[in-house]
C-alpha atoms as a PDB file:
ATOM      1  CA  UNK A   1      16.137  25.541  18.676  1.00  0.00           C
ATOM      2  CA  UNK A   2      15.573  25.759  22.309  1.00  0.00           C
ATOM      3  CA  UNK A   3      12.343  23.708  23.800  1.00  0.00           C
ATOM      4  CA  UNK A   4      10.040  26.333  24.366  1.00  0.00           C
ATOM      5  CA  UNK A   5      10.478  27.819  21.016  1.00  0.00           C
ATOM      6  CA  UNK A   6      10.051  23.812  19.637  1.00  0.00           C
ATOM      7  CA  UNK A   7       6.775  23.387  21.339  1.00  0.00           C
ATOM      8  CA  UNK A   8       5.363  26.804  20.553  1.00  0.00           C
ATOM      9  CA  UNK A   9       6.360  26.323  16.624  1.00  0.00           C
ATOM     10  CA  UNK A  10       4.301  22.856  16.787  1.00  0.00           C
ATOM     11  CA  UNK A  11       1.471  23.748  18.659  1.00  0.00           C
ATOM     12  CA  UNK A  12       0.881  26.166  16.260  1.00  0.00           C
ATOM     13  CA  UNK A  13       1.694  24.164  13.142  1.00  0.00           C
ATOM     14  CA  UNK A  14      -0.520  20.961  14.796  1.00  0.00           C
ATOM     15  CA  UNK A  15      -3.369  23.215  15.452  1.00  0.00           C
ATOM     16  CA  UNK A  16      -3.398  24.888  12.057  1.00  0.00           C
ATOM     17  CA  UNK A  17      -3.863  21.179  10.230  1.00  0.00           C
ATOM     18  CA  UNK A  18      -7.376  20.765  12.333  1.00  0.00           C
ATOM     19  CA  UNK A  19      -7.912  24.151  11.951  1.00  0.00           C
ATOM     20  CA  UNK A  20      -7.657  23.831   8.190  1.00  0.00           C
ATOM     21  CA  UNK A  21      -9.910  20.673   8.614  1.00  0.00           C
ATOM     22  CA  UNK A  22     -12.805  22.663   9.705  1.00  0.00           C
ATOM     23  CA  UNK A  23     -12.343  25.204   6.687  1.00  0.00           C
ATOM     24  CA  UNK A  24     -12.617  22.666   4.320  1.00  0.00           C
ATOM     25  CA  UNK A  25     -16.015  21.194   6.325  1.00  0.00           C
ATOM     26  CA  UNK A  26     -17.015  25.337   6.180  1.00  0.00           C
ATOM     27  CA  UNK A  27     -16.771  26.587   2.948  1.00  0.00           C
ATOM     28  CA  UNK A  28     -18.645  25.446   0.138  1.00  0.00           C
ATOM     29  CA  UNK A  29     -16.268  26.974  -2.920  1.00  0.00           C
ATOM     30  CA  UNK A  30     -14.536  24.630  -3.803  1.00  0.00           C
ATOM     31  CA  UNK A  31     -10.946  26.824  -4.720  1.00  0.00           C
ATOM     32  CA  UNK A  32     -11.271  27.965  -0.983  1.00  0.00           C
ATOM     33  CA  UNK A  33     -11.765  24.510  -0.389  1.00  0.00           C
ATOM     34  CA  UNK A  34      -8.395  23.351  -1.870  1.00  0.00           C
ATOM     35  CA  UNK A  35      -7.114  26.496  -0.813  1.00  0.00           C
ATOM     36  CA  UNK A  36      -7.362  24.978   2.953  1.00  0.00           C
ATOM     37  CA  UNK A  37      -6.036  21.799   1.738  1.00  0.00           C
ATOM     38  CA  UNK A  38      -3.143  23.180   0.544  1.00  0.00           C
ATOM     39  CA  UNK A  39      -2.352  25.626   3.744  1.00  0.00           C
ATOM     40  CA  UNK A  40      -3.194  21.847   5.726  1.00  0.00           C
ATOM     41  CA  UNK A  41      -0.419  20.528   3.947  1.00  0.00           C
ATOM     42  CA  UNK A  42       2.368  23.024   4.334  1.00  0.00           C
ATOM     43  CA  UNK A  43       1.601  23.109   8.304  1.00  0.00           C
ATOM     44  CA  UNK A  44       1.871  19.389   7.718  1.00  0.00           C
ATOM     45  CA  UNK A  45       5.383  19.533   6.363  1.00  0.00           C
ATOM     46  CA  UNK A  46       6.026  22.597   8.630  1.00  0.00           C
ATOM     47  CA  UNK A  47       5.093  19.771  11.483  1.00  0.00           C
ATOM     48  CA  UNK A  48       7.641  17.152   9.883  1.00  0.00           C
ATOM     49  CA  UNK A  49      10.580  19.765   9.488  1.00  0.00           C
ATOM     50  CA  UNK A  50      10.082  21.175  13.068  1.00  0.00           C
ATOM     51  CA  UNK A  51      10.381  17.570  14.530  1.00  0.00           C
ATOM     52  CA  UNK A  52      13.556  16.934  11.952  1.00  0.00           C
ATOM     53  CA  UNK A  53      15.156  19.904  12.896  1.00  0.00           C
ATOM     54  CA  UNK A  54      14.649  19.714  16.752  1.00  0.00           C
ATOM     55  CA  UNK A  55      16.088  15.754  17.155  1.00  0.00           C
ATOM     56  CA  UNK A  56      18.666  16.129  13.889  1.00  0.00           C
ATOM     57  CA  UNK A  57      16.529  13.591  12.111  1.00  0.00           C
ATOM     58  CA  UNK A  58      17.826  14.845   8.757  1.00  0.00           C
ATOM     59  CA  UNK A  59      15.726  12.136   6.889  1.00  0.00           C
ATOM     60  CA  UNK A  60      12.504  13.470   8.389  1.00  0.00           C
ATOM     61  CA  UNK A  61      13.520  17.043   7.088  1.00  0.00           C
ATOM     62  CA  UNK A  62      14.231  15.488   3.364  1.00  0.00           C
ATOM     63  CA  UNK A  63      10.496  13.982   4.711  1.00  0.00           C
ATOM     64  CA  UNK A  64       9.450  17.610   5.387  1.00  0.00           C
ATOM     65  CA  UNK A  65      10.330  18.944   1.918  1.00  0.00           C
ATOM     66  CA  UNK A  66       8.794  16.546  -0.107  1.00  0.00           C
ATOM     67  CA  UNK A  67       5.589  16.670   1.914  1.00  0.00           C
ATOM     68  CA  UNK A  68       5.298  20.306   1.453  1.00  0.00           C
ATOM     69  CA  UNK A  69       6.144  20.098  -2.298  1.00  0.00           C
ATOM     70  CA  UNK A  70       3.625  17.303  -2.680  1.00  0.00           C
ATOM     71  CA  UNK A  71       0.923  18.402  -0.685  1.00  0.00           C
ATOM     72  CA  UNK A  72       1.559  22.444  -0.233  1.00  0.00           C
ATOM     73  CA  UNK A  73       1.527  22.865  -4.168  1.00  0.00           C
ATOM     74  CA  UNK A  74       1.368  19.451  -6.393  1.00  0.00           C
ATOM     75  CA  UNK A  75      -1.940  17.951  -5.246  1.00  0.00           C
ATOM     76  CA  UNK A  76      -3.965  21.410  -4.641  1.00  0.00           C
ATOM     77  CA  UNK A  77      -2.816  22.281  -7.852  1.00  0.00           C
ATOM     78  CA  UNK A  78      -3.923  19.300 -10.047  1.00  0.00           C
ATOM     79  CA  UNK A  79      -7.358  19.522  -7.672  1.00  0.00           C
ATOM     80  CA  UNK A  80      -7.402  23.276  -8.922  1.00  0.00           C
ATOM     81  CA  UNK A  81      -6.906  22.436 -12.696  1.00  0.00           C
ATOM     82  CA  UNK A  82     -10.087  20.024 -12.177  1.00  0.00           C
ATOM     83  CA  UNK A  83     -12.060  22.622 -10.917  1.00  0.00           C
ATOM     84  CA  UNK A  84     -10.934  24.823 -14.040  1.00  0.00           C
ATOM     85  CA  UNK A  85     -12.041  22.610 -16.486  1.00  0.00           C
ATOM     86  CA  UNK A  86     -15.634  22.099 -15.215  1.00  0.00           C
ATOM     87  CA  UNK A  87     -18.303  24.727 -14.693  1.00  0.00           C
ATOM     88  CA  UNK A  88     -19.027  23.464 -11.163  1.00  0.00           C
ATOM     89  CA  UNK A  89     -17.027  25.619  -8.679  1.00  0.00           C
ATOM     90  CA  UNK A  90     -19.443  24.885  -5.348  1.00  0.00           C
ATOM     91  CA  UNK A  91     -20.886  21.883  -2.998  1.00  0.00           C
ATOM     92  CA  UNK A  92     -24.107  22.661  -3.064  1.00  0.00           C
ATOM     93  CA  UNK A  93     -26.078  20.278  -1.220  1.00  0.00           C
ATOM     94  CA  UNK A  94     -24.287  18.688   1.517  1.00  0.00           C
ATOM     95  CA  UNK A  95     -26.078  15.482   3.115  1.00  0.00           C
ATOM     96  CA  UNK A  96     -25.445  17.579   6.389  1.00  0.00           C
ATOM     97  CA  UNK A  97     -25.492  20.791   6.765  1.00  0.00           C
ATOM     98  CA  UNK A  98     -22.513  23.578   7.362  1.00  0.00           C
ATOM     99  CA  UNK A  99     -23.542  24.011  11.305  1.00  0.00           C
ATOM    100  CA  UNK A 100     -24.577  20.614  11.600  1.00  0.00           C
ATOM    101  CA  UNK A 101     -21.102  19.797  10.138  1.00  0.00           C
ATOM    102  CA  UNK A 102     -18.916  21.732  12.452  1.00  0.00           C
ATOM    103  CA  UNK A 103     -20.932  20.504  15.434  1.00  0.00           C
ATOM    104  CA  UNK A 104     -20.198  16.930  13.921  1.00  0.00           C
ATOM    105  CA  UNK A 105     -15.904  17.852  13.644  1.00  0.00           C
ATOM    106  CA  UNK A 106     -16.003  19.191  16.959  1.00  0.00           C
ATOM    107  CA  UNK A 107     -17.768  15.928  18.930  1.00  0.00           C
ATOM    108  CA  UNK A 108     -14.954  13.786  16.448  1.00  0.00           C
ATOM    109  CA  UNK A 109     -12.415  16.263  17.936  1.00  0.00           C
ATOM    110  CA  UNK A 110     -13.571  15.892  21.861  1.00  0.00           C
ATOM    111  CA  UNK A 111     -14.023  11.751  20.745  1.00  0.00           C
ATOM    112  CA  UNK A 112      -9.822  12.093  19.401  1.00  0.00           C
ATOM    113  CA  UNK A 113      -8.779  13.733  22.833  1.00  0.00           C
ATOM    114  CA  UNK A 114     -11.262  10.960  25.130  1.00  0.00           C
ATOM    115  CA  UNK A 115      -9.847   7.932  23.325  1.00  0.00           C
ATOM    116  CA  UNK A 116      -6.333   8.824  22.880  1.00  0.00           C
ATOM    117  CA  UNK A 117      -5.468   9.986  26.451  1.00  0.00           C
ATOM    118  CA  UNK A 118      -4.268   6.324  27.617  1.00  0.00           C
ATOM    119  CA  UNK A 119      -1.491   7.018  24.336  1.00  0.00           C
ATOM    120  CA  UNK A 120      -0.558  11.021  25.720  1.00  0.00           C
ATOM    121  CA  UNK A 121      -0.200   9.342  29.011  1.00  0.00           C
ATOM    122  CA  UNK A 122       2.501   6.674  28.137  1.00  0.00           C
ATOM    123  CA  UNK A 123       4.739   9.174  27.133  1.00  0.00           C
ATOM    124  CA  UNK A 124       3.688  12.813  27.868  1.00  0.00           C
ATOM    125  CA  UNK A 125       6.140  14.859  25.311  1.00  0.00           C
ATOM    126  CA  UNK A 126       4.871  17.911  23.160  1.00  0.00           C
ATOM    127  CA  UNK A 127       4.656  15.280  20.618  1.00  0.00           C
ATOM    128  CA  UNK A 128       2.311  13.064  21.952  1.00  0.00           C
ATOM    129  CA  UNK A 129       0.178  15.521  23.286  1.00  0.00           C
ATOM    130  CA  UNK A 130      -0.282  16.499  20.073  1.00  0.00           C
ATOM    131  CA  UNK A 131      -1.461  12.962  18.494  1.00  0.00           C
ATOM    132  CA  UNK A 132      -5.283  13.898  19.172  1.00  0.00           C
ATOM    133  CA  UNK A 133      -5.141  16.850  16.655  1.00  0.00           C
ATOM    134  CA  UNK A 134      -3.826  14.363  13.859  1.00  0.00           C
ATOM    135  CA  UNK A 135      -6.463  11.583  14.925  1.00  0.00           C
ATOM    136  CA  UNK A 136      -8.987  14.138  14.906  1.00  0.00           C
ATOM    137  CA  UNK A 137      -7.960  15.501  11.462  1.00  0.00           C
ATOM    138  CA  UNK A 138      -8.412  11.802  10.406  1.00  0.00           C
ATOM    139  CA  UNK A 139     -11.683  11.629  11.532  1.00  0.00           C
ATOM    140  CA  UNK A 140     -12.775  15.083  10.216  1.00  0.00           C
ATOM    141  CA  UNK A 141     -11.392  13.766   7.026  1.00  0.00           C
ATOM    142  CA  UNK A 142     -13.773  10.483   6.785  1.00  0.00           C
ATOM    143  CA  UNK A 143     -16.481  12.894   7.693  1.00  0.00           C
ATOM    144  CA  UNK A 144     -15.885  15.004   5.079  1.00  0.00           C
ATOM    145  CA  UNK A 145     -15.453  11.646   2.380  1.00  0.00           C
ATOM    146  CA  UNK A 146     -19.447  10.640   3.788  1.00  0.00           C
ATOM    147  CA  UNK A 147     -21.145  14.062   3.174  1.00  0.00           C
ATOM    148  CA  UNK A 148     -19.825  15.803   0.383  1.00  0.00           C
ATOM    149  CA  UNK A 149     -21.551  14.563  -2.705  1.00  0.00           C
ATOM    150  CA  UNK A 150     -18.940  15.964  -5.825  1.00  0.00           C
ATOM    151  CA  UNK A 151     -15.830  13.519  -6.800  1.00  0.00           C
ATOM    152  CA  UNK A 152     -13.808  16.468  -5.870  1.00  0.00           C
ATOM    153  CA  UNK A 153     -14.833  16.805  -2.475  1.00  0.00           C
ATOM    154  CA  UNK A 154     -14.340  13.391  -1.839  1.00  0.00           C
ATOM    155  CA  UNK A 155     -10.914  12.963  -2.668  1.00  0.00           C
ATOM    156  CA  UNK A 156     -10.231  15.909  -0.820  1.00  0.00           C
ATOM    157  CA  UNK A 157     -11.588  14.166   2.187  1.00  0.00           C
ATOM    158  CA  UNK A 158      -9.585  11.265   1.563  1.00  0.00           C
ATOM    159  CA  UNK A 159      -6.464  13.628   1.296  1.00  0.00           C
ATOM    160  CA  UNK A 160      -7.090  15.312   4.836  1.00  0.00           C
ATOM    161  CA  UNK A 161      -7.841  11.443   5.977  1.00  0.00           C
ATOM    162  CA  UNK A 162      -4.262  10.826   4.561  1.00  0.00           C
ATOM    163  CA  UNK A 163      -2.744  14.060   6.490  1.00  0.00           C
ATOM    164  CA  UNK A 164      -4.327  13.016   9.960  1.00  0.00           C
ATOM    165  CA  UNK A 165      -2.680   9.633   9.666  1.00  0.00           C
ATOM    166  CA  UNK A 166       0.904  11.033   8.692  1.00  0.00           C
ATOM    167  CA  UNK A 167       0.504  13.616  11.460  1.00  0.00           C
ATOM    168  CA  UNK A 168      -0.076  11.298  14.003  1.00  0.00           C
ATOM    169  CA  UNK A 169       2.714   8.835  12.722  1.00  0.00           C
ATOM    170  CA  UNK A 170       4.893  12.008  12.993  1.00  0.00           C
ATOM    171  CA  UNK A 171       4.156  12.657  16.001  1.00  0.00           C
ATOM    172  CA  UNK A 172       3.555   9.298  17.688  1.00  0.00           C
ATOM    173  CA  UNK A 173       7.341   8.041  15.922  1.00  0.00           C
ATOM    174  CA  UNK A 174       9.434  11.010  15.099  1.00  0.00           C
ATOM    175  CA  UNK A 175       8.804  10.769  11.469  1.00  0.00           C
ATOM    176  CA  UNK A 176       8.841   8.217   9.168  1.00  0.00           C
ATOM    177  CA  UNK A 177      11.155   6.749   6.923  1.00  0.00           C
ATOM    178  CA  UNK A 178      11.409   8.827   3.590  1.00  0.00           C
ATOM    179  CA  UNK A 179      10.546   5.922   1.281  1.00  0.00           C
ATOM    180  CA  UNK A 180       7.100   4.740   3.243  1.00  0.00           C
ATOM    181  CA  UNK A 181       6.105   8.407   2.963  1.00  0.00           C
ATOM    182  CA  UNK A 182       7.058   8.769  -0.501  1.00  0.00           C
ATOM    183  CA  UNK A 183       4.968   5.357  -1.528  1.00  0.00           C
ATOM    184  CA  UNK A 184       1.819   6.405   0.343  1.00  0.00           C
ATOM    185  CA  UNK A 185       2.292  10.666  -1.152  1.00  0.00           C
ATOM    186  CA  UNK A 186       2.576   8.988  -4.602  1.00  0.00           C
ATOM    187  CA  UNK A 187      -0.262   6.567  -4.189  1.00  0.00           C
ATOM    188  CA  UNK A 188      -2.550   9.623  -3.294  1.00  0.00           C
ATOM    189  CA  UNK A 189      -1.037  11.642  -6.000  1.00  0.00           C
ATOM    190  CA  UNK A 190      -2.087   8.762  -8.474  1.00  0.00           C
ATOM    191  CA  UNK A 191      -6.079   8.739  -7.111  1.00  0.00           C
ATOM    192  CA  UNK A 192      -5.802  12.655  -7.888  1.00  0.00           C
ATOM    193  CA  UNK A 193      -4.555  12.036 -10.963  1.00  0.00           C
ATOM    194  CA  UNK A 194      -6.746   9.506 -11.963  1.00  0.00           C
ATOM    195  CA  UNK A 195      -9.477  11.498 -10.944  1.00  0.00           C
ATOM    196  CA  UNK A 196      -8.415  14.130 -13.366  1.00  0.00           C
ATOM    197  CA  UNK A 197      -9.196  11.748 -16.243  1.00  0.00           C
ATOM    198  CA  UNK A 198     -12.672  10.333 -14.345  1.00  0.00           C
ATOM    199  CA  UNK A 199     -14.165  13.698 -13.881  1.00  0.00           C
ATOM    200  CA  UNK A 200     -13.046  15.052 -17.589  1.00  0.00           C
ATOM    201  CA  UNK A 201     -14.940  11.628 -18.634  1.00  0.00           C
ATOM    202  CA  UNK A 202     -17.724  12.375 -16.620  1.00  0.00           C
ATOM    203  CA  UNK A 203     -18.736  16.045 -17.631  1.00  0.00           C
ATOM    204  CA  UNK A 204     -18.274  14.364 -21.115  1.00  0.00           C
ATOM    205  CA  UNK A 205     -20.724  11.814 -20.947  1.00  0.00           C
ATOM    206  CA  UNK A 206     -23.134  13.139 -18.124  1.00  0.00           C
ATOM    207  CA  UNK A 207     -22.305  17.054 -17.752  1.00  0.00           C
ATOM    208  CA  UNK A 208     -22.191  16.328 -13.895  1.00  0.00           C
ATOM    209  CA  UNK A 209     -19.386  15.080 -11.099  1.00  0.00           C
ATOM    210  CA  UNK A 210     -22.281  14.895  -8.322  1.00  0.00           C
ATOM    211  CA  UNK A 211     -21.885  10.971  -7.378  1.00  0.00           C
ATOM    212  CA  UNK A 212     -25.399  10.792  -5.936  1.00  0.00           C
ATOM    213  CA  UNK A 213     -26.992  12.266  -9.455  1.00  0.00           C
ATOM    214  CA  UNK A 214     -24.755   9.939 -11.105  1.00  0.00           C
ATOM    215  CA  UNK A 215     -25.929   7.095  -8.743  1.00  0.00           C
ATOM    216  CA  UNK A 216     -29.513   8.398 -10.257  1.00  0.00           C
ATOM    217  CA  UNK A 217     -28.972   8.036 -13.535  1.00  0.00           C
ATOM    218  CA  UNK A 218     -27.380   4.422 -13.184  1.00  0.00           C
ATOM    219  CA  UNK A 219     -30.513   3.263 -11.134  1.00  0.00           C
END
């Protein structure tokens, strides 16, 4: 793969992860909403296979596979089964709203590029210059874990939190070693998973998965 083709191939991939960030803070169904998530996470492993390929880091391609196995198809699709069991299929309410939001991604997004710079300048690759996407994707993904009120939503936002962090550690080390990234993938798969079983409890006992009616009920 010859350089230009390299850097073309990841600035597309890259931008598509933040791009896929601001879907998720758009849209308010929540199957679109996964949806995102899961297109976030094949451009993730897309990312991770394009660096593996280009420097014949073979581990970081075995990376690349599992990440888009894990978090192209496994984790949207357990989200998507907890959708289908509930009657709730939309995030209503917001604490901010949708234009308010996207105003809110894009000042985290110029805050990534202002406090990274003195990183991008220690070593100005394609790589690097990528690293405030991913930190930016992090940010957009705590963002999303304060204003969304449904358990759902939440997790999703810790899930796109958990893709800007192995973006930038793919692009700020070459990749990672297969075993951290398969510890951290599983740990996240396990929160999904035990939020399976929460939110089937909670339209049990309550009928609802809103945390802040919840929160309303308790007090």
């Amino acid at each position: 793969m010859s350089s230009t083709v390299f850097v073309q191939l990841l600035d597309l991939a890259v931008g598509s992860t933040l791009l896929c960030a601001f879907a998720i803070l758009w849209r308010r169904d929540l199957v679109a909403i996964v949806r995102a998530l899961s297109v976030q996470g094949i451009a993730l492993g897309i990312v991770a296979g394009l660096i593996g390929i280009y420097h014949h880091e073979s581990e970081l391609v075995a990376v690349a596979a599992f990440v888009l196995i894990l978090k192209g198809a496994v984790l949207p699709g357990v989200l998507l089964r907890i959708i289908g069991a509930g009657d709730e299929t939309r995030e209503v309410h917001p604490r901010v709203n949708v234009p308010a939001s996207l105003l809110t991604a894009a000042a985290l997004t110029l805050l990534a590029y202002a406090t990274s710079q003195s990183v991008v300048a220690l070593d100005p690759s394609a790589e690097t210059r990528a690293i405030p996407i991913g930190l930016a994707t992090a940010l957009i993904g705590v963002f999303v874990l304060a204003n969304r009120h449904k358990a759902v939503t939440q997790v999703i936002g810790f899930v796109v939190l958990d893709n800007g962090i192995s973006l930038v550690a793919f692009l700020a080390t070459t990749g990672v070693p297969l075993v951290v990234e398969l510890g951290v993938a599983l740990d996240v798969l396990a929160a999904v998973l035990i939020l399976q079983v929460l939110t089937a409890r909670m339209r049990a006992k309550f009928g609802v998965t809103d945390l802040d009616q919840l929160r309303e009920l308790h007090d």
